[in-house]
C-alpha atoms as a PDB file:
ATOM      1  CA  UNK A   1    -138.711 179.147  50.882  1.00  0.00           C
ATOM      2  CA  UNK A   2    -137.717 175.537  51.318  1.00  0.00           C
ATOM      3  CA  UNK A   3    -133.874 174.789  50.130  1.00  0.00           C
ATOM      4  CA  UNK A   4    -133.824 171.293  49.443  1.00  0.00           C
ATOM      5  CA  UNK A   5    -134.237 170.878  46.139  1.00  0.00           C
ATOM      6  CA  UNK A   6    -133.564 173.220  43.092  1.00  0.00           C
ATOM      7  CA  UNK A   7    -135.660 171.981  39.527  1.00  0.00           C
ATOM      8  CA  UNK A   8    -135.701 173.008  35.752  1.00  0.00           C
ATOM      9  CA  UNK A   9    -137.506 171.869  33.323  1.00  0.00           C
ATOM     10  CA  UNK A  10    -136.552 172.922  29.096  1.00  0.00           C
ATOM     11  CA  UNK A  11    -137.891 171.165  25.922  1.00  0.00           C
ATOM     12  CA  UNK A  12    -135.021 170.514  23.386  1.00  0.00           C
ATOM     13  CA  UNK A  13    -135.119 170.435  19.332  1.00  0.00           C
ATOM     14  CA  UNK A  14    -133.069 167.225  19.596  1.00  0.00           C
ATOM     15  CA  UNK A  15    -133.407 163.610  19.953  1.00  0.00           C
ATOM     16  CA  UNK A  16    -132.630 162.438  23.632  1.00  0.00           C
ATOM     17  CA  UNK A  17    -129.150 159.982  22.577  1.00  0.00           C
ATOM     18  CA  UNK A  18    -128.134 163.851  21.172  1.00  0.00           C
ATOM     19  CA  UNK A  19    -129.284 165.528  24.311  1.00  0.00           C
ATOM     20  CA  UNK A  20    -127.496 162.535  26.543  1.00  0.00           C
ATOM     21  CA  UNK A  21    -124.146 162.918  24.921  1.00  0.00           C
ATOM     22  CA  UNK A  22    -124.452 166.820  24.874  1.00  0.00           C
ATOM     23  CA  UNK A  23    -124.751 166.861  29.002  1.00  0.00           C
ATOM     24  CA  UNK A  24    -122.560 163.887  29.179  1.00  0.00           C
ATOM     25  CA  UNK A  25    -119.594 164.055  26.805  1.00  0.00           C
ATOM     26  CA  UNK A  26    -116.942 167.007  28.007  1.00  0.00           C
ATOM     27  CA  UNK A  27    -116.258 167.884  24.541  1.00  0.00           C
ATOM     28  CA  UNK A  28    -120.274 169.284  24.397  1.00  0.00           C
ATOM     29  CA  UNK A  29    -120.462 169.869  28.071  1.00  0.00           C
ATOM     30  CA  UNK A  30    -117.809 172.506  27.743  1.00  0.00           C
ATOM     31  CA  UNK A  31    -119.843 174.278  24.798  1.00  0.00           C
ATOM     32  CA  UNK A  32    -122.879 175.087  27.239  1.00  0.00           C
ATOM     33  CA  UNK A  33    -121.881 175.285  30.707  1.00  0.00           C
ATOM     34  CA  UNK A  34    -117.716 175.622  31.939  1.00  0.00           C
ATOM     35  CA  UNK A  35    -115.504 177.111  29.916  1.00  0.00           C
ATOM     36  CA  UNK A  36    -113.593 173.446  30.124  1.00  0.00           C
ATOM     37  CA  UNK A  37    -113.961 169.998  30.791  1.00  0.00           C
ATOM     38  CA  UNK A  38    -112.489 167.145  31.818  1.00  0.00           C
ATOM     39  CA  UNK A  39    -114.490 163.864  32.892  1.00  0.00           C
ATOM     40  CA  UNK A  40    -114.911 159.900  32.746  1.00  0.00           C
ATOM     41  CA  UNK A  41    -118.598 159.466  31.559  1.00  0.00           C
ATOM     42  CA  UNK A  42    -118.775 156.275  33.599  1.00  0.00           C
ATOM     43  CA  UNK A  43    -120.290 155.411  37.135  1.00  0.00           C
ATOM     44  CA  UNK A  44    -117.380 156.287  39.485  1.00  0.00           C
ATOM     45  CA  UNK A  45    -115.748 158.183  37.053  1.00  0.00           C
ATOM     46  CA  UNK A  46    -113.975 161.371  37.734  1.00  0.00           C
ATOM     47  CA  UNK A  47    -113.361 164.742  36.197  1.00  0.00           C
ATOM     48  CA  UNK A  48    -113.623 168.914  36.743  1.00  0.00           C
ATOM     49  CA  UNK A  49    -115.294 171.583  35.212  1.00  0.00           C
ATOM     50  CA  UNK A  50    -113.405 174.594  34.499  1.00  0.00           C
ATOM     51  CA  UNK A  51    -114.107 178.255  34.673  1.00  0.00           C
ATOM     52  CA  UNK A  52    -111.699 180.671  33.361  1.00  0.00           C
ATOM     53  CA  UNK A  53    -107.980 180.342  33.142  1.00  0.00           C
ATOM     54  CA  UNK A  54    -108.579 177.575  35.995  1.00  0.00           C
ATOM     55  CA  UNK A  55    -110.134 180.659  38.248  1.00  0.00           C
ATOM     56  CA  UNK A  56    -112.916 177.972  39.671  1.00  0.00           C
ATOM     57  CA  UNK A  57    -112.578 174.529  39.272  1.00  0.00           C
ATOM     58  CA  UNK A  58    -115.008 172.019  40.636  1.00  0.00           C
ATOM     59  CA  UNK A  59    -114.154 168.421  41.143  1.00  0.00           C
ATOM     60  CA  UNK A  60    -117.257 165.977  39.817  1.00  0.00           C
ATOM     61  CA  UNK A  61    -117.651 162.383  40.471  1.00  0.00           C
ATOM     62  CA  UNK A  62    -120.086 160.428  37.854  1.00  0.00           C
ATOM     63  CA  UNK A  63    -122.863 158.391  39.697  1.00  0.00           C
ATOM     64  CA  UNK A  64    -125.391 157.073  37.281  1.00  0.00           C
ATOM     65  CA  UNK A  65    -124.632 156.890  33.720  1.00  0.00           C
ATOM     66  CA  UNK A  66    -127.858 155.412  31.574  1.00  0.00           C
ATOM     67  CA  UNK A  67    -128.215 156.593  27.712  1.00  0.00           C
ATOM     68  CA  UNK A  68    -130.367 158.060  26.910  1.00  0.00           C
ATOM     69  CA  UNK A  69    -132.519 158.568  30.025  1.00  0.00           C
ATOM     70  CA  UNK A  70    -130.263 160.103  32.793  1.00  0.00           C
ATOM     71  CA  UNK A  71    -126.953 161.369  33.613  1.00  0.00           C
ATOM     72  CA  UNK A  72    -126.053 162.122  37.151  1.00  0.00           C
ATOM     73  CA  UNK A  73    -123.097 163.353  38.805  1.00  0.00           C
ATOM     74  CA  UNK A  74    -122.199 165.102  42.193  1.00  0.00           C
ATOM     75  CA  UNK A  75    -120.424 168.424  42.963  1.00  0.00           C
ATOM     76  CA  UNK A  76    -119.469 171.199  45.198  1.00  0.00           C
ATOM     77  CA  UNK A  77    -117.537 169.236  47.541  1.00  0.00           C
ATOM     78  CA  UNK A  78    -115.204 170.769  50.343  1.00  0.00           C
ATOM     79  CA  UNK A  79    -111.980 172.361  48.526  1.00  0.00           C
ATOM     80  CA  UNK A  80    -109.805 168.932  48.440  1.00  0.00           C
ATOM     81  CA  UNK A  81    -112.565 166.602  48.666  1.00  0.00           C
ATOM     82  CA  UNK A  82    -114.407 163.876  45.883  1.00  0.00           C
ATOM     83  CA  UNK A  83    -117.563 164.861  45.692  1.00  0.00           C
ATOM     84  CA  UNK A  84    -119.232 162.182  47.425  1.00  0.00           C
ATOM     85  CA  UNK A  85    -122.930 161.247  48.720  1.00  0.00           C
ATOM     86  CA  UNK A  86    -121.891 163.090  52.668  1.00  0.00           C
ATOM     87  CA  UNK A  87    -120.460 166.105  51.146  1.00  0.00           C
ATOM     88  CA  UNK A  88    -121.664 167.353  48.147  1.00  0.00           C
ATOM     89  CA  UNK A  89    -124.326 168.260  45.727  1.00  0.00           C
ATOM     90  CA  UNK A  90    -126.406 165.900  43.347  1.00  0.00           C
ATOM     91  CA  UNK A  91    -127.561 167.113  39.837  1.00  0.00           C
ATOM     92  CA  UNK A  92    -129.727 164.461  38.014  1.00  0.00           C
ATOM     93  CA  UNK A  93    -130.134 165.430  34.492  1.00  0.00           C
ATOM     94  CA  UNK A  94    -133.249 163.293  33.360  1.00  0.00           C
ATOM     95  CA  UNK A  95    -134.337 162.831  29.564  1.00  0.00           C
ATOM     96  CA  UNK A  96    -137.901 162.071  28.253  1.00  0.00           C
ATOM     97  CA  UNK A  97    -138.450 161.663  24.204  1.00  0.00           C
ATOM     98  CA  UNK A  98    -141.132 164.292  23.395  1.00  0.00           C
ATOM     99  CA  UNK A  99    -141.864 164.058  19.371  1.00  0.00           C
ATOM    100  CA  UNK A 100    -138.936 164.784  17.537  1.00  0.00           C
ATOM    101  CA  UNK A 101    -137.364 166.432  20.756  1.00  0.00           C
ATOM    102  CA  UNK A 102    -136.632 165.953  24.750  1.00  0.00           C
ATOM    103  CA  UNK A 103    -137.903 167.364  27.853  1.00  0.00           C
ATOM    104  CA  UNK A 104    -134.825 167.681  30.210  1.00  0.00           C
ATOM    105  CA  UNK A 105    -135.560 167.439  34.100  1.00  0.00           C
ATOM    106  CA  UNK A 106    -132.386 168.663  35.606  1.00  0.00           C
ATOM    107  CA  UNK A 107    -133.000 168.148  40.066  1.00  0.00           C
ATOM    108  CA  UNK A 108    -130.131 169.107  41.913  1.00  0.00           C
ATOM    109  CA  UNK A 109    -129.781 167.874  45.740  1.00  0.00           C
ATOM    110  CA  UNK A 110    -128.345 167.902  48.912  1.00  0.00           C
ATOM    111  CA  UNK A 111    -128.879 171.160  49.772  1.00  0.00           C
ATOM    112  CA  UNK A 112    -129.677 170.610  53.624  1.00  0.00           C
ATOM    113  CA  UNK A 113    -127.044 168.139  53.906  1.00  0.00           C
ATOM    114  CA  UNK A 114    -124.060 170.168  53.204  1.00  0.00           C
ATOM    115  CA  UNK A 115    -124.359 171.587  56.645  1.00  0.00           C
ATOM    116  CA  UNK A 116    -124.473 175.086  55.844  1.00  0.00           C
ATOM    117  CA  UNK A 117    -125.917 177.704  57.808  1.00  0.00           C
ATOM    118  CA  UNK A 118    -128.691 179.403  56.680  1.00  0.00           C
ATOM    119  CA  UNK A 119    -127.527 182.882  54.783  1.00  0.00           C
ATOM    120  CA  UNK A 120    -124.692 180.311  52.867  1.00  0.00           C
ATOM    121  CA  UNK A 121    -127.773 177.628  52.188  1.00  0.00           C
ATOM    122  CA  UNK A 122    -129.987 180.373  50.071  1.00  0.00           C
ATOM    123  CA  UNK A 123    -126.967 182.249  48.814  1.00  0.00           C
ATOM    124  CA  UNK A 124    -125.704 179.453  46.930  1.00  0.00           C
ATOM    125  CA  UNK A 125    -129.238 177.928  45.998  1.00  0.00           C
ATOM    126  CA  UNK A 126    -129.932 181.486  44.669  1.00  0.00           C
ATOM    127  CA  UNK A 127    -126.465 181.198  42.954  1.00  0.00           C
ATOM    128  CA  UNK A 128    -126.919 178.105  41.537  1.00  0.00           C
ATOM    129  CA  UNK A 129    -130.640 178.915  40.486  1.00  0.00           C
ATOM    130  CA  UNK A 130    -129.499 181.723  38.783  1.00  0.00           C
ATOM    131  CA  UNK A 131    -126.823 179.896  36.895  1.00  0.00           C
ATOM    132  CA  UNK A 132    -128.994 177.082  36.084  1.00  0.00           C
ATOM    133  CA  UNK A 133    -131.192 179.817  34.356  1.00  0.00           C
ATOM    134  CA  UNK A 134    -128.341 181.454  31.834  1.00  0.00           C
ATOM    135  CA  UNK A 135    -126.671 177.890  31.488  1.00  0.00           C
ATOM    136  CA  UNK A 136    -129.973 175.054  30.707  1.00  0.00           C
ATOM    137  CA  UNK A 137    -130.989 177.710  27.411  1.00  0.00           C
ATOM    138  CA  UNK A 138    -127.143 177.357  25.864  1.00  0.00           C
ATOM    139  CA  UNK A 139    -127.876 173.984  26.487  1.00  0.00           C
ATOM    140  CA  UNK A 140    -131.197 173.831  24.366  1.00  0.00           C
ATOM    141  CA  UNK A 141    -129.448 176.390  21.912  1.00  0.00           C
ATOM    142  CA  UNK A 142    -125.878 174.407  21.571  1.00  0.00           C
ATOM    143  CA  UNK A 143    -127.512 170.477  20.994  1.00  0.00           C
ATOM    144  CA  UNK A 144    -129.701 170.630  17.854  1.00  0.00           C
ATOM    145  CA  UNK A 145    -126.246 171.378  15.969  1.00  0.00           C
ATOM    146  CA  UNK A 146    -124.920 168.454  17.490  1.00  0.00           C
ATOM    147  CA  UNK A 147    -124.926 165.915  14.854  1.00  0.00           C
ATOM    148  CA  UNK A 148    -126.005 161.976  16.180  1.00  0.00           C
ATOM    149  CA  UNK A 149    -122.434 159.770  15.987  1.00  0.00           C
END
């Protein structure tokens, strides 16, 4: 298997400026995914994701901000590092209107790059295909009761 790219695909009951703010706004993004959430929803910006009482916390650095259609940021830098474009992981979150609802592409990159050695590269890819799996369906449950602002 070939570790250089992990992809999902979901349909969502909501319209895609719903969708957008629900994987780009930490007050939503904390509903679906890390237990909290802390970020700048800008390009450059900066924030963490939470997991527990601060058990994991992963730095983030926003990279392409563009409502509705896509939200990127990168993660899972060295402990003490910004995430940035030599040392870290990029998740592109990608939204398509499809009738009354939007088909999220979610690509998340890197993989290679990071330098790991082999049994790290597909643990984590499993790990983070796995995760993708429980966290993408709270995502599709969560934004239809998101109400447009």
């Amino acid at each position: 298997m070939e570790f250089g790219k992990l992809e999902r695909e979901i349909r969502i009951d909501a319209a895609p400026e719903i969708v957008f703010d629900v994987v780009s706004r930490p007050e939503h993004i904390k509903m679906w995914w890390p237990d909290d959430a802390s970020l700048e929803p800008v390009p450059g910006g900066a924030g963490e994701l939470v997991w527990g009482d601060r058990a994991k916390v992963a730095p983030i650095a926003v990279v392409e901000v563009d409502p509705p259609r896509k939200f990127a940021f990168r993660w899972v830098a060295p402990d003490g590092q910004r995430p940035e474009a030599d040392n870290s992981l990029l998740v592109a979150l990608e939204l398509e209107a499809s009738g009354d609802g939007t088909i999220l592409r979610l690509t998340e990159t890197g993989w290679r790059e990071k330098g790991w050695e082999a049994a790290a590269l597909e643990e984590t890819f499993h790990d983070h295909e796995r995760g993708w799996d429980i966290f993408l369906p709270r995502l599709r449950s969560y934004a239809p009761s998101v109400v447009a602002r």
